[in-house]
N, C-alpha and C. Protein backbone atom coordinates (compact mmCIF):
# COMPACT_ATOMS: atom_id res chain seq x y z
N UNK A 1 0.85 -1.17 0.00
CA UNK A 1 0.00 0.00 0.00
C UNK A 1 0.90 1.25 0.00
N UNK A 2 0.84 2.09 -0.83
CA UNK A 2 1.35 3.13 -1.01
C UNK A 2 1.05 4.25 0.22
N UNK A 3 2.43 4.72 0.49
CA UNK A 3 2.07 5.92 2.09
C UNK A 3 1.55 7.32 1.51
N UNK A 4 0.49 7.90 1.96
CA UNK A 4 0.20 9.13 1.42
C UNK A 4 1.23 10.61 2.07
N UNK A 5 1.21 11.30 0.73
CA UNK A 5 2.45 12.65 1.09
C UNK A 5 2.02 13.16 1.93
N UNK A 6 0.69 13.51 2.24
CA UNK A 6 -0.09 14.97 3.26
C UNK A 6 -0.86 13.85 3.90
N UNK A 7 -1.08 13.72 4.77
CA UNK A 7 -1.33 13.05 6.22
C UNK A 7 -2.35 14.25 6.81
N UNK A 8 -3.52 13.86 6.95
CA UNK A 8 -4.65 14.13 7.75
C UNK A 8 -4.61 15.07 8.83
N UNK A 9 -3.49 14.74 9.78
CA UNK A 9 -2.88 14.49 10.98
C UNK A 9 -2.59 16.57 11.12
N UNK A 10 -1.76 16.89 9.79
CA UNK A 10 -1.35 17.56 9.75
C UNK A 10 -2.15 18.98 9.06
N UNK A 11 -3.29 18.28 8.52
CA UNK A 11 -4.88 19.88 8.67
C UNK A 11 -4.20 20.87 9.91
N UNK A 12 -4.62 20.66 11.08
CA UNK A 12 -4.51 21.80 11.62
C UNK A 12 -3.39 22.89 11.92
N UNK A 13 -2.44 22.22 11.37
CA UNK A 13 -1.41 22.61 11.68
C UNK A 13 -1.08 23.57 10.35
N UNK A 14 -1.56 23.21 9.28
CA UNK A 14 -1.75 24.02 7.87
C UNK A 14 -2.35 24.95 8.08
N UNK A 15 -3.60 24.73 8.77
CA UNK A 15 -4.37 25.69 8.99
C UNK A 15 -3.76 27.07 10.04
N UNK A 16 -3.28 26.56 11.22
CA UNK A 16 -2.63 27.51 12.02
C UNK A 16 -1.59 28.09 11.36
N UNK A 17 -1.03 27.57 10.78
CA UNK A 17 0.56 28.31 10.18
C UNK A 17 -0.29 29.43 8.99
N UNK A 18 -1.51 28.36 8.24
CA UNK A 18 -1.72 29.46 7.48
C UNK A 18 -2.03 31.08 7.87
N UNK A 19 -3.46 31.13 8.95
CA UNK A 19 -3.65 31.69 9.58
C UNK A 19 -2.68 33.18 10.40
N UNK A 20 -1.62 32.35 10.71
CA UNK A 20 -0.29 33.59 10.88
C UNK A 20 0.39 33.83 9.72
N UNK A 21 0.19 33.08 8.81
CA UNK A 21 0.95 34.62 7.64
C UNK A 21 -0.28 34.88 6.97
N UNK A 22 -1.45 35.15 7.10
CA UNK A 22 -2.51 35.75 6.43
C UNK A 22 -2.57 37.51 7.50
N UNK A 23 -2.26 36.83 8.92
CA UNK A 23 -2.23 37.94 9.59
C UNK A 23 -0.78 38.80 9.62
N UNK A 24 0.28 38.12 9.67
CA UNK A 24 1.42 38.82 9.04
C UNK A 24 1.37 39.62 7.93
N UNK A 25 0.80 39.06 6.84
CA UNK A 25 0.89 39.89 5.50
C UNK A 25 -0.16 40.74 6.00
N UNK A 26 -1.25 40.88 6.53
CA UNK A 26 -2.37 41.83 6.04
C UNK A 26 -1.85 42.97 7.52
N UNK A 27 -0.94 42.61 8.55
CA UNK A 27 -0.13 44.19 9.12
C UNK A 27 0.93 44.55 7.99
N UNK A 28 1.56 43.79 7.54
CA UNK A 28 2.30 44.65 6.57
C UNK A 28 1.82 45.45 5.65
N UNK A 29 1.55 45.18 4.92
CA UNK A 29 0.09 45.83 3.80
C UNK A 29 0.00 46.91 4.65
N UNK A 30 -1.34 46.87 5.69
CA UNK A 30 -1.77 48.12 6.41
C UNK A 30 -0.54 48.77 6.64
N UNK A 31 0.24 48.35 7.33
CA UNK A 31 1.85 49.37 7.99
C UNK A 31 2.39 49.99 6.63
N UNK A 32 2.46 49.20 5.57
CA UNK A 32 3.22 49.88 4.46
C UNK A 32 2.44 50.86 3.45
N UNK A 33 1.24 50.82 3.72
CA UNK A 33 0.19 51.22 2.67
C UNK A 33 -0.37 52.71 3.80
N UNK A 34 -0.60 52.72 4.26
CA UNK A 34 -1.62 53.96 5.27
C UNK A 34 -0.92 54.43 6.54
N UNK A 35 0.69 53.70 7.03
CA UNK A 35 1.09 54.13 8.06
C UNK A 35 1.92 55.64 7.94
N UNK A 36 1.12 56.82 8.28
CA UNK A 36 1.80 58.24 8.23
C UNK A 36 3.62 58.11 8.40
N UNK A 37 4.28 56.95 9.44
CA UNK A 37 5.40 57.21 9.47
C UNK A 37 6.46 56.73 8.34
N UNK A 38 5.37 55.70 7.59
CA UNK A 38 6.33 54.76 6.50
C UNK A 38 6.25 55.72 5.49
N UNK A 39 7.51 55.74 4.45
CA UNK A 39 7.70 56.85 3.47
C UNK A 39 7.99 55.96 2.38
N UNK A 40 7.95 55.39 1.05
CA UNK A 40 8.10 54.41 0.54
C UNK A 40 8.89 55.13 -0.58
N UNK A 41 8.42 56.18 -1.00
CA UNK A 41 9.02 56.54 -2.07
C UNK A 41 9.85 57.76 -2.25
N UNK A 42 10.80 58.07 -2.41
CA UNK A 42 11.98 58.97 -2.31
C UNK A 42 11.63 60.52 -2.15
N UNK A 43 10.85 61.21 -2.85
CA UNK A 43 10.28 62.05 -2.80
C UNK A 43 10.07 62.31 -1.07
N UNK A 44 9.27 61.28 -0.94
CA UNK A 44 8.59 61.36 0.80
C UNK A 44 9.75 61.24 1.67
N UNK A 45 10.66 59.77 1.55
CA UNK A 45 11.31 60.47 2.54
C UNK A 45 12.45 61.17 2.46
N UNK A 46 12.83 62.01 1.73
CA UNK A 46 13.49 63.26 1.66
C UNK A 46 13.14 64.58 1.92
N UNK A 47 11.50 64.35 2.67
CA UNK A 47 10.75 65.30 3.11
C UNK A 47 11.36 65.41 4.89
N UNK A 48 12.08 64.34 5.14
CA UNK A 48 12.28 64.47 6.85
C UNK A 48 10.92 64.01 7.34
N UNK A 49 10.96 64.34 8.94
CA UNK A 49 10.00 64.11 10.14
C UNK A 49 9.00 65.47 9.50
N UNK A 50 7.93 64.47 9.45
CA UNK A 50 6.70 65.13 9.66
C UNK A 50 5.89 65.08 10.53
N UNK A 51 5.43 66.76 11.13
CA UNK A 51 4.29 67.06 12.44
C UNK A 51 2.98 67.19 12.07
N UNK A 52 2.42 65.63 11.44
CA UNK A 52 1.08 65.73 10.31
C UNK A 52 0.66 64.80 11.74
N UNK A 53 0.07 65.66 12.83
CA UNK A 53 -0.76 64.97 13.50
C UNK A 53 -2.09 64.35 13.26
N UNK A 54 -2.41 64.89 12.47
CA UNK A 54 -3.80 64.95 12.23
C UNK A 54 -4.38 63.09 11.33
N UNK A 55 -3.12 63.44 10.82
CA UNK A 55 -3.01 61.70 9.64
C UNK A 55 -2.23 60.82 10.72
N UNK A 56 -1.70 61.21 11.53
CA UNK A 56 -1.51 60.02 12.96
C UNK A 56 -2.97 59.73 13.38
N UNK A 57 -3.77 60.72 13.82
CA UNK A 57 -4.84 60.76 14.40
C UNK A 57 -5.93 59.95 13.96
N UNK A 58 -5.81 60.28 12.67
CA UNK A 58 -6.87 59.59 11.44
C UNK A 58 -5.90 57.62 11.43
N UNK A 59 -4.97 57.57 11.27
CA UNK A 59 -4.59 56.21 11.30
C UNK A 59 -5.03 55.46 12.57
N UNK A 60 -4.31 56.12 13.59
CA UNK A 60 -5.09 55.69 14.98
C UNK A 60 -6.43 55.25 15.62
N UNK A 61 -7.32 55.99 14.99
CA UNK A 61 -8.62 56.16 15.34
C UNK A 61 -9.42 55.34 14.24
N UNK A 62 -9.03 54.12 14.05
CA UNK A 62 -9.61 53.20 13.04
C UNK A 62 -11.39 53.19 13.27
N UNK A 63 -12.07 52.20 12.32
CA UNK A 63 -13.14 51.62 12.16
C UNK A 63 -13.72 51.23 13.12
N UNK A 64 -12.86 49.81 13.92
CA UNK A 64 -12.50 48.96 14.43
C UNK A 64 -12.86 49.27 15.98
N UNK A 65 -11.19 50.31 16.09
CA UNK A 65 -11.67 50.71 17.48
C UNK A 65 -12.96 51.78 17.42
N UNK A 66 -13.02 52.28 16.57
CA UNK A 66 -14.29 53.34 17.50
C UNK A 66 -15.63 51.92 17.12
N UNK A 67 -15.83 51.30 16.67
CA UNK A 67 -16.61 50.07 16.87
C UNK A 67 -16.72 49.69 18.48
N UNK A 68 -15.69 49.37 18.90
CA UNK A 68 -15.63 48.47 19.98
C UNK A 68 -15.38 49.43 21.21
N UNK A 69 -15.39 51.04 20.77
CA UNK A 69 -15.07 51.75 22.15
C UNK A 69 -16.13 52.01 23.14
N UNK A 70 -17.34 51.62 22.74
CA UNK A 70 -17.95 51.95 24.20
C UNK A 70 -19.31 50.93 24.41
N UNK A 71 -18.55 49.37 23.70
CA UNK A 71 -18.83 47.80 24.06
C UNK A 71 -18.39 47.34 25.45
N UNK A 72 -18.86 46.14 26.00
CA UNK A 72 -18.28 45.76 27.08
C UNK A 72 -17.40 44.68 26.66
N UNK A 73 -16.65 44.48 27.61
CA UNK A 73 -15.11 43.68 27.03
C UNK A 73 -15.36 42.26 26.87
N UNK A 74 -16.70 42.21 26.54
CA UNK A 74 -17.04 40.22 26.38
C UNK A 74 -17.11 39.76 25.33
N UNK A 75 -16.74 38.40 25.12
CA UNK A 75 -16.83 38.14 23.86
C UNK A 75 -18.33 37.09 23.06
N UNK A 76 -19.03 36.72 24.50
CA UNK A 76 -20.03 35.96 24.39
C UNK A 76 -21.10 37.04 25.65
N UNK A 77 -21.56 37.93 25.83
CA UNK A 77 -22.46 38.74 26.46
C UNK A 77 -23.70 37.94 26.91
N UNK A 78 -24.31 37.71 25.95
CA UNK A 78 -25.79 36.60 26.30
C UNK A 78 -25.45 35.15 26.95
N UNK A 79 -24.30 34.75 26.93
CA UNK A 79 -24.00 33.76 27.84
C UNK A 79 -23.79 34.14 28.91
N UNK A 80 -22.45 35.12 29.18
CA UNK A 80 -21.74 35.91 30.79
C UNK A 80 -23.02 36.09 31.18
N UNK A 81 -24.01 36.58 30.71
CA UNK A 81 -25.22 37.28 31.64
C UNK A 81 -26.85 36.30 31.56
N UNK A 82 -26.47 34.78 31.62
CA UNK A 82 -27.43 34.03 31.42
C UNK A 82 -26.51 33.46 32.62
N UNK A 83 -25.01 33.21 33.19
CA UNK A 83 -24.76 32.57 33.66
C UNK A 83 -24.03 32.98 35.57
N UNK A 84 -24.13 34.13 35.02
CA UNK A 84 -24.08 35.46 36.53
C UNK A 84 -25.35 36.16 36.78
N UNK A 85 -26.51 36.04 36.26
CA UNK A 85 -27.57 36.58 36.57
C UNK A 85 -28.90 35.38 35.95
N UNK A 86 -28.84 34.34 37.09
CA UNK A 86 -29.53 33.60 36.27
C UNK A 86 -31.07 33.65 37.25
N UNK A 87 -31.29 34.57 37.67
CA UNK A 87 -32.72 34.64 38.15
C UNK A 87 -34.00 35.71 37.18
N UNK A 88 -32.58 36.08 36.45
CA UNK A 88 -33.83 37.26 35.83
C UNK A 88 -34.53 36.23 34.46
């Protein structure tokens, strides 16, 4: 019987490794593409330090977080509060 090359065994482990360079590449991207401090092209950084607070501000103040800024820090809510308040 012939041994097979990719072994079953080893799914999750494809999967996890994949998983960290999907998230590796997609901070690079963001860092290299929209980060005010990265300068990519000669022009820019031969401009020096720039006091462009405002495009810090705007990078900082993502989607994301103002989404989640005034959520409570749970990740399952209707459970935590079915299972600490179970008289109501």
């Amino acid at each position: 019987m012939a041994s097979r090359w990719l072994r079953p065994e080893v799914y999750p482990l494809f999967l996890a490794v994949g998983a960290a360079v999907g998230i590796c590449g997609f901070s690079m991207v963001r860092h290299i593409c929209i980060n005010p401090e990265v300068r990519v092209s000669k022009e820019n950084r031969a401009a020096g330090v720039l006091d462009n607070f405002a495009e810090g501000e705007k990078y900082q103040e993502h989607m994301l977080r103002k989404f989640v800024r005034n959520r409570s820090p749970e990740i399952m809510p209707g459970i935590n509060s079915f299972f600490a308040d179970p008289a109501k």
